[in-house]
PDB file of N, CA and C in Angstrom:
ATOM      1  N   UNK A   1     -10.652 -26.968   4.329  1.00  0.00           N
ATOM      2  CA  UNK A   1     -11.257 -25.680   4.112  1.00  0.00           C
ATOM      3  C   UNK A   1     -10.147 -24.637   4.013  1.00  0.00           C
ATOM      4  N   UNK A   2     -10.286 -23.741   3.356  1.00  0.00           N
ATOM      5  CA  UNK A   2      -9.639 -22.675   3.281  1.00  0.00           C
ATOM      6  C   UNK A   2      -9.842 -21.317   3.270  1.00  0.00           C
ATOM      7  N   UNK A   3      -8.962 -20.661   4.027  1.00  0.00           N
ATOM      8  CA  UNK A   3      -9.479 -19.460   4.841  1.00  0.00           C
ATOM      9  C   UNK A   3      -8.297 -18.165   4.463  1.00  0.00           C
ATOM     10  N   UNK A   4      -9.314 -16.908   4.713  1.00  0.00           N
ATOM     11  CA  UNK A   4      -7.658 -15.473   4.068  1.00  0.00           C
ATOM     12  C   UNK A   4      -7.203 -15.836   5.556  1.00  0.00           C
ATOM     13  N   UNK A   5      -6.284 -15.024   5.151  1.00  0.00           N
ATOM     14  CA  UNK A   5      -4.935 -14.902   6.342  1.00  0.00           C
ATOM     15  C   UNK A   5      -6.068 -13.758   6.830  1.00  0.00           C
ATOM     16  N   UNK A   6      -6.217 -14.246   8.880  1.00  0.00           N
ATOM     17  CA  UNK A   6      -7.050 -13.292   9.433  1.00  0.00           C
ATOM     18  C   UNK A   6      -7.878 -13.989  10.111  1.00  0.00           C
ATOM     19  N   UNK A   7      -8.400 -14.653   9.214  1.00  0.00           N
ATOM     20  CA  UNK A   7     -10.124 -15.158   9.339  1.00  0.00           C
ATOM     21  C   UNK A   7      -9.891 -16.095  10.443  1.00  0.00           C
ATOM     22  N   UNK A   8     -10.864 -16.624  11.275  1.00  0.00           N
ATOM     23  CA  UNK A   8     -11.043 -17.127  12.463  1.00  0.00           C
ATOM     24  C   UNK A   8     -11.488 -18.410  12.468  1.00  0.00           C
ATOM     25  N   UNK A   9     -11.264 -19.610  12.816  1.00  0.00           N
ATOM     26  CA  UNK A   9     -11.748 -20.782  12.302  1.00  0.00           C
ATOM     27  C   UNK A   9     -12.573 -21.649  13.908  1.00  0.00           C
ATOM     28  N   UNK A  10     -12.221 -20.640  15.092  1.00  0.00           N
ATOM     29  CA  UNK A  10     -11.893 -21.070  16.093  1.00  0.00           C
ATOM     30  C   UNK A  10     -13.235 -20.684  17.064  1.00  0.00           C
ATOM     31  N   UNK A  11     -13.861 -19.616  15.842  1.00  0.00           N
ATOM     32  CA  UNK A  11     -15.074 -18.575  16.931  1.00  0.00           C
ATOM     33  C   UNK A  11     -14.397 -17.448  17.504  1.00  0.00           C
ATOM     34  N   UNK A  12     -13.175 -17.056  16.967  1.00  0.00           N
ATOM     35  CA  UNK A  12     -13.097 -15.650  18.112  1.00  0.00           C
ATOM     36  C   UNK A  12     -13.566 -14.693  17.198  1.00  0.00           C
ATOM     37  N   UNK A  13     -13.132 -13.503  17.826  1.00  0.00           N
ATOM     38  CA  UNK A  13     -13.944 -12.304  17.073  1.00  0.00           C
ATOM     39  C   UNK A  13     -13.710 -11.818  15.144  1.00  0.00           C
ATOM     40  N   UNK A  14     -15.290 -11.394  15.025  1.00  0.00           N
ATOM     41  CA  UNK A  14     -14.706 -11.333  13.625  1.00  0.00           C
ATOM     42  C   UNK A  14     -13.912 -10.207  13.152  1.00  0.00           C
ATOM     43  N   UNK A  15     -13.694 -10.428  11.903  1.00  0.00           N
ATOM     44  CA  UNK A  15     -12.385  -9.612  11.230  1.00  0.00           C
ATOM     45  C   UNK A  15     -13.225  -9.183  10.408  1.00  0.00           C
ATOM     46  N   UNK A  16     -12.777  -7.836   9.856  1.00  0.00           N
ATOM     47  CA  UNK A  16     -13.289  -6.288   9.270  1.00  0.00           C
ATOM     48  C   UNK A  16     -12.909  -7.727   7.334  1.00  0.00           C
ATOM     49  N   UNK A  17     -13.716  -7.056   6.932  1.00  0.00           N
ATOM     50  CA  UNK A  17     -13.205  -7.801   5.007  1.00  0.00           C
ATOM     51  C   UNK A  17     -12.315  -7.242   4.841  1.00  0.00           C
ATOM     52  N   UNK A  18     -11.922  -8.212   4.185  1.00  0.00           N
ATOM     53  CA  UNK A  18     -10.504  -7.522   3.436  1.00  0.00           C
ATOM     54  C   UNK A  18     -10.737  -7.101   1.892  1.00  0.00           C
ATOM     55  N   UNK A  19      -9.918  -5.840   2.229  1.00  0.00           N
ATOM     56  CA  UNK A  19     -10.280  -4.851   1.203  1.00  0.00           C
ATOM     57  C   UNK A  19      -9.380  -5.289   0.015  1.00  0.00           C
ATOM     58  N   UNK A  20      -9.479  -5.681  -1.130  1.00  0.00           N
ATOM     59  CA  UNK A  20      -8.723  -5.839  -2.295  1.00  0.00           C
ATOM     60  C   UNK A  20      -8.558  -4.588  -3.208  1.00  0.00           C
ATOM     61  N   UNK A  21      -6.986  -4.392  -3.385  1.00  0.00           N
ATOM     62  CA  UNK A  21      -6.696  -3.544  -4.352  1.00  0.00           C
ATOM     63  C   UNK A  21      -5.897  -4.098  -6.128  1.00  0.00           C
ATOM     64  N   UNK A  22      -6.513  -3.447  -7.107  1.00  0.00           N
ATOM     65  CA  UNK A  22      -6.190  -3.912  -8.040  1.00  0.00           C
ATOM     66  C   UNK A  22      -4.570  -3.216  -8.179  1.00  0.00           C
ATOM     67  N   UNK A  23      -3.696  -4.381  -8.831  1.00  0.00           N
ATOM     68  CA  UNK A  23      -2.129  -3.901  -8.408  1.00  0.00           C
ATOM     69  C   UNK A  23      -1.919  -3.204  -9.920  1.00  0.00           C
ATOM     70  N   UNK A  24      -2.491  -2.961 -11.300  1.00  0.00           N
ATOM     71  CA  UNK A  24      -2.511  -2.046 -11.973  1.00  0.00           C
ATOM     72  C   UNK A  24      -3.137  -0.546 -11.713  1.00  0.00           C
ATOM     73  N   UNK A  25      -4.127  -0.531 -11.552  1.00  0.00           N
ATOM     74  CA  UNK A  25      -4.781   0.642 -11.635  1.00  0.00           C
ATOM     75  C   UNK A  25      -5.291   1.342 -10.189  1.00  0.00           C
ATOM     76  N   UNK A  26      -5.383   0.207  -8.772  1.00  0.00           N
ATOM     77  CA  UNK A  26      -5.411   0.496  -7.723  1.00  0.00           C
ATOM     78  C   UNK A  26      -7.075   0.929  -7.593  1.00  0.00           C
ATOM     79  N   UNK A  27      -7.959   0.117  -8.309  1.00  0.00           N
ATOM     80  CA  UNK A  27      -9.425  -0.092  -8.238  1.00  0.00           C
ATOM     81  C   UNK A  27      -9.809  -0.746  -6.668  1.00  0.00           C
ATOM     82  N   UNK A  28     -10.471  -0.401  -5.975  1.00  0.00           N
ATOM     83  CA  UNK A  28     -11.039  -1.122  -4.811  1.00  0.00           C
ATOM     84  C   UNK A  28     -12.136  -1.879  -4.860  1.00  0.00           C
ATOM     85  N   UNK A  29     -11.739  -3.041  -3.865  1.00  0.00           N
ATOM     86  CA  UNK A  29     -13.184  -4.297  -3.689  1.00  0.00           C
ATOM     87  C   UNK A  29     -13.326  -4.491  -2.093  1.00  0.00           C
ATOM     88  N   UNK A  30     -14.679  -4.570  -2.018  1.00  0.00           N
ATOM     89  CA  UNK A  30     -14.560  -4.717  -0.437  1.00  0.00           C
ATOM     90  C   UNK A  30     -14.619  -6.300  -0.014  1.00  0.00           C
ATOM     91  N   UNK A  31     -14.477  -7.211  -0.936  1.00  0.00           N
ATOM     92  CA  UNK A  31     -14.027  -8.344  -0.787  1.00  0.00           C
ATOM     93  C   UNK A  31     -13.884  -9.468  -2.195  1.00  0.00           C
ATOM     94  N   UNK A  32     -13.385 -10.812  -2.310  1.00  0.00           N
ATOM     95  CA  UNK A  32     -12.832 -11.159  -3.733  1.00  0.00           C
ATOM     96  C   UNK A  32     -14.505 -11.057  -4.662  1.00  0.00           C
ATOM     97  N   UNK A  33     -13.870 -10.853  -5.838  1.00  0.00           N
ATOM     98  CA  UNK A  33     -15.135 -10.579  -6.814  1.00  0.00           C
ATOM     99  C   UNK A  33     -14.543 -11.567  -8.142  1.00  0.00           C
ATOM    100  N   UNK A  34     -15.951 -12.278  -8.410  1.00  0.00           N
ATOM    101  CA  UNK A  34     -15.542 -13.108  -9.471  1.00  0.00           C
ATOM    102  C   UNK A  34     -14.898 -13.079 -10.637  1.00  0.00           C
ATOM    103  N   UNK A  35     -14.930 -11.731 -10.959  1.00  0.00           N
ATOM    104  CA  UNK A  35     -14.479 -11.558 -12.431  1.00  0.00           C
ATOM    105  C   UNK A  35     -13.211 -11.212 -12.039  1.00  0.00           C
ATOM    106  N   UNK A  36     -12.222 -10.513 -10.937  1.00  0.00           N
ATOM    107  CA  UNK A  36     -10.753  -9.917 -10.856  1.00  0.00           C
ATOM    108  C   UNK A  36     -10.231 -11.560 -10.908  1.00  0.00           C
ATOM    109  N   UNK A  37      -9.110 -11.148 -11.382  1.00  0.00           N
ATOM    110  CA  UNK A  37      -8.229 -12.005 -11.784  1.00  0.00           C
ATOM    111  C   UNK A  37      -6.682 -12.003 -10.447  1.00  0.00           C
ATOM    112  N   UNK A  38      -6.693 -13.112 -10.646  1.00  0.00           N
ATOM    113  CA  UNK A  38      -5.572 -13.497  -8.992  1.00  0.00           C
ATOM    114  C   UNK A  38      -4.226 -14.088  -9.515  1.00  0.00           C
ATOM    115  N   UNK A  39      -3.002 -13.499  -9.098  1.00  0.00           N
ATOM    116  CA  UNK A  39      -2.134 -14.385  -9.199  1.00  0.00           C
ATOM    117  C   UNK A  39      -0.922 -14.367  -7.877  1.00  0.00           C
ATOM    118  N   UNK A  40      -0.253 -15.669  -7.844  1.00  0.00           N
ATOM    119  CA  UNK A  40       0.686 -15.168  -6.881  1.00  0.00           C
ATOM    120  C   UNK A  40       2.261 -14.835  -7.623  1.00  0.00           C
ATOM    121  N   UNK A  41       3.019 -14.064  -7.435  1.00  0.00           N
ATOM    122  CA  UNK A  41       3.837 -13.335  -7.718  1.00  0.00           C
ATOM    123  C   UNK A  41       5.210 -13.688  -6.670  1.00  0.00           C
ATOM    124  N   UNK A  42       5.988 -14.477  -6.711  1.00  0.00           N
ATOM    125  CA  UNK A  42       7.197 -14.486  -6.207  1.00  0.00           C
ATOM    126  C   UNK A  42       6.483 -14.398  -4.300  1.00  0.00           C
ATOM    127  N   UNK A  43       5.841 -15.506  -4.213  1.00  0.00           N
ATOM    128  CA  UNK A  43       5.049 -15.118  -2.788  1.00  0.00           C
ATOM    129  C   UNK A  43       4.254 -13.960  -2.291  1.00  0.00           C
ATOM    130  N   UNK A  44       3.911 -13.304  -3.294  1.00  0.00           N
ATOM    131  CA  UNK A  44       3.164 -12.287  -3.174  1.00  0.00           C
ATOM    132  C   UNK A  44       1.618 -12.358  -4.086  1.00  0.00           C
ATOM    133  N   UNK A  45       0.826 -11.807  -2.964  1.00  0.00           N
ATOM    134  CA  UNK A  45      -0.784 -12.097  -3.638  1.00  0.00           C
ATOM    135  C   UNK A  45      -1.067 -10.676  -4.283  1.00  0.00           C
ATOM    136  N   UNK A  46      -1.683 -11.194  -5.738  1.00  0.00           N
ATOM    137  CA  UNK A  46      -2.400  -9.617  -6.743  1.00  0.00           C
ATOM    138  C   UNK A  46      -3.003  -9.839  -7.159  1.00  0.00           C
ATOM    139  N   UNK A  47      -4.041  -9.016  -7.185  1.00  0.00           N
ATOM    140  CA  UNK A  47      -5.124  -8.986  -7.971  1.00  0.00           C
ATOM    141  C   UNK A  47      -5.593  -7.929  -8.892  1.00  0.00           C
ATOM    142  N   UNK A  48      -5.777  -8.443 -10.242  1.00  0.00           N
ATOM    143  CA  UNK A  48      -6.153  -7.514 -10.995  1.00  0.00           C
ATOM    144  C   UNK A  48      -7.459  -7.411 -11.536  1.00  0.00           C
ATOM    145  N   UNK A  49      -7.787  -6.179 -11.442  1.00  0.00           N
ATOM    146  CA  UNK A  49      -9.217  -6.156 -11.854  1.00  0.00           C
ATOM    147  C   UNK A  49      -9.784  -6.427 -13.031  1.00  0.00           C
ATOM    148  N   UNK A  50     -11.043  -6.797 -13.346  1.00  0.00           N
ATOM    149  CA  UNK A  50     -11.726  -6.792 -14.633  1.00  0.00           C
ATOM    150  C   UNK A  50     -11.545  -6.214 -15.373  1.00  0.00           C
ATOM    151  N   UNK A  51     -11.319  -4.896 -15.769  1.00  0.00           N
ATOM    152  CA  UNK A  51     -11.148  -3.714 -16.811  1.00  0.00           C
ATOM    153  C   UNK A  51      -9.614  -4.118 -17.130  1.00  0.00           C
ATOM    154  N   UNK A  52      -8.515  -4.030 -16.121  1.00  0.00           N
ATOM    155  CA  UNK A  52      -7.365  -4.481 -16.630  1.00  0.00           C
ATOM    156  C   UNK A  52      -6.924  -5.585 -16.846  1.00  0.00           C
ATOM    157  N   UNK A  53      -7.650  -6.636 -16.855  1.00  0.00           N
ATOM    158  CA  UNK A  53      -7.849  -8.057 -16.973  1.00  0.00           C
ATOM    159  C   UNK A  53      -7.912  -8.173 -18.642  1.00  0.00           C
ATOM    160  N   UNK A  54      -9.112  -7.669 -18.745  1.00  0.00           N
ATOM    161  CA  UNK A  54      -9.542  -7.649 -20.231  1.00  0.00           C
ATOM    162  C   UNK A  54      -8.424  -6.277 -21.001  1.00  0.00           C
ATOM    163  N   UNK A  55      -8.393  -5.688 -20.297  1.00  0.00           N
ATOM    164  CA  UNK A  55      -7.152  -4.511 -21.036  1.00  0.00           C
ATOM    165  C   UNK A  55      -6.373  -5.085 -21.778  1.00  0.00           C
ATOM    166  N   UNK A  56      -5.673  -6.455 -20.954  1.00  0.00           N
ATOM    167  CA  UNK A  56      -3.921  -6.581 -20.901  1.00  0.00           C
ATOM    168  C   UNK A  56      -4.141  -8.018 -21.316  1.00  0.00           C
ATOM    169  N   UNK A  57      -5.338  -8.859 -21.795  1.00  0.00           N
ATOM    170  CA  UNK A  57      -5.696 -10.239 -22.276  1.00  0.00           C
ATOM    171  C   UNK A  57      -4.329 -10.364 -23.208  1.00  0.00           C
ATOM    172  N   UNK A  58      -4.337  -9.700 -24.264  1.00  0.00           N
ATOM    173  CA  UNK A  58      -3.261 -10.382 -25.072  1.00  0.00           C
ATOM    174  C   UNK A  58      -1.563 -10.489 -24.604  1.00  0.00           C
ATOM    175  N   UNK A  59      -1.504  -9.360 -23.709  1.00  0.00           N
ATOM    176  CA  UNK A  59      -0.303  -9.673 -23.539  1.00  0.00           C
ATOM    177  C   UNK A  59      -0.005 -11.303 -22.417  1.00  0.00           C
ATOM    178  N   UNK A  60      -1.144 -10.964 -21.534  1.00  0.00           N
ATOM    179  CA  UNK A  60      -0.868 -12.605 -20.712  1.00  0.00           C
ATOM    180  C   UNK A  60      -1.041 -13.755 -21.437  1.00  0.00           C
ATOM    181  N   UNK A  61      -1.656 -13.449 -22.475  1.00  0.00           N
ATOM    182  CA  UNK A  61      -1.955 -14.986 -23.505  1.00  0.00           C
ATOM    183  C   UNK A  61      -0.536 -14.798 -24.184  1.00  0.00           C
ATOM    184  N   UNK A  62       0.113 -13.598 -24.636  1.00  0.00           N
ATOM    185  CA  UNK A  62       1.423 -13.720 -25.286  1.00  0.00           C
ATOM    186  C   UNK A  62       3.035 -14.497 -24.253  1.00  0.00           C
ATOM    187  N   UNK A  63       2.610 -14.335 -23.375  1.00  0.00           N
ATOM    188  CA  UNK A  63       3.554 -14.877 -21.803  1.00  0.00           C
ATOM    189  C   UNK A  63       3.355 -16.076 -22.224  1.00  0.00           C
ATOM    190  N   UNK A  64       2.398 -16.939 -22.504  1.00  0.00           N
ATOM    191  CA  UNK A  64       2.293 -18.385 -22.241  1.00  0.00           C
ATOM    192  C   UNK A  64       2.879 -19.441 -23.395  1.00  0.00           C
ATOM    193  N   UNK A  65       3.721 -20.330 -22.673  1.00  0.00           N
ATOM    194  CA  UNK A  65       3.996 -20.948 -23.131  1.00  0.00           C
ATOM    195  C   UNK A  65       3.312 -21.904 -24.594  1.00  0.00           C
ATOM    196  N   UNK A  66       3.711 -22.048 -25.905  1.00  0.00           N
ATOM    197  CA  UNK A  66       3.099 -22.935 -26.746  1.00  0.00           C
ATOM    198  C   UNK A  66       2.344 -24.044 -26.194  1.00  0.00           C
ATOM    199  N   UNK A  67       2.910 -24.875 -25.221  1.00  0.00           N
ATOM    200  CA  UNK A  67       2.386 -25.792 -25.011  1.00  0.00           C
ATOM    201  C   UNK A  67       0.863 -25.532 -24.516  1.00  0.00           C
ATOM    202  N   UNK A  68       0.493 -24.445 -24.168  1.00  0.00           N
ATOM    203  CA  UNK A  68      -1.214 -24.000 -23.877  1.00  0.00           C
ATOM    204  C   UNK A  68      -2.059 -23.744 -24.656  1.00  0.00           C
ATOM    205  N   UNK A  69      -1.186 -24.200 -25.605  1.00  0.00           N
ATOM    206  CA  UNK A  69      -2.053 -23.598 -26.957  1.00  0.00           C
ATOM    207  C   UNK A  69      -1.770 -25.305 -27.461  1.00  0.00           C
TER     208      UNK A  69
END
């Protein structure tokens, strides 16, 4: 199973959601939402939202390697 950094697996007390911020535009979620888009970054977690997801489509499809195509 897998759990955010926080969360309690053990029964102790619960933890407040974690609030997600989009790392373009700085959109708020009061917890993960299906459509933002996730990546990890040099050990670092981001998430970008839907609007800039679909904004910035071509340039992340332009990043990718031929072989994905």
């Amino acid at each position: 199973m897998t759990s955010l950094s926080g969360d309690s697996e053990n029964g102790g007390s619960a933890t407040e959601p974690q609030s997600l911020v989009c790392a373009r535009c700085g959109t708020r979620a009061q917890s993960p939402q299906p459509t933002w888009t996730f990546s990890v970054e040099n050990g670092t977690r981001h998430y970008i939202c839907d609007t800039c997801s679909r904004e910035n489509l071509r340039a992340i499809e332009g990043r990718l390697d031929s072989a994905w195509w």
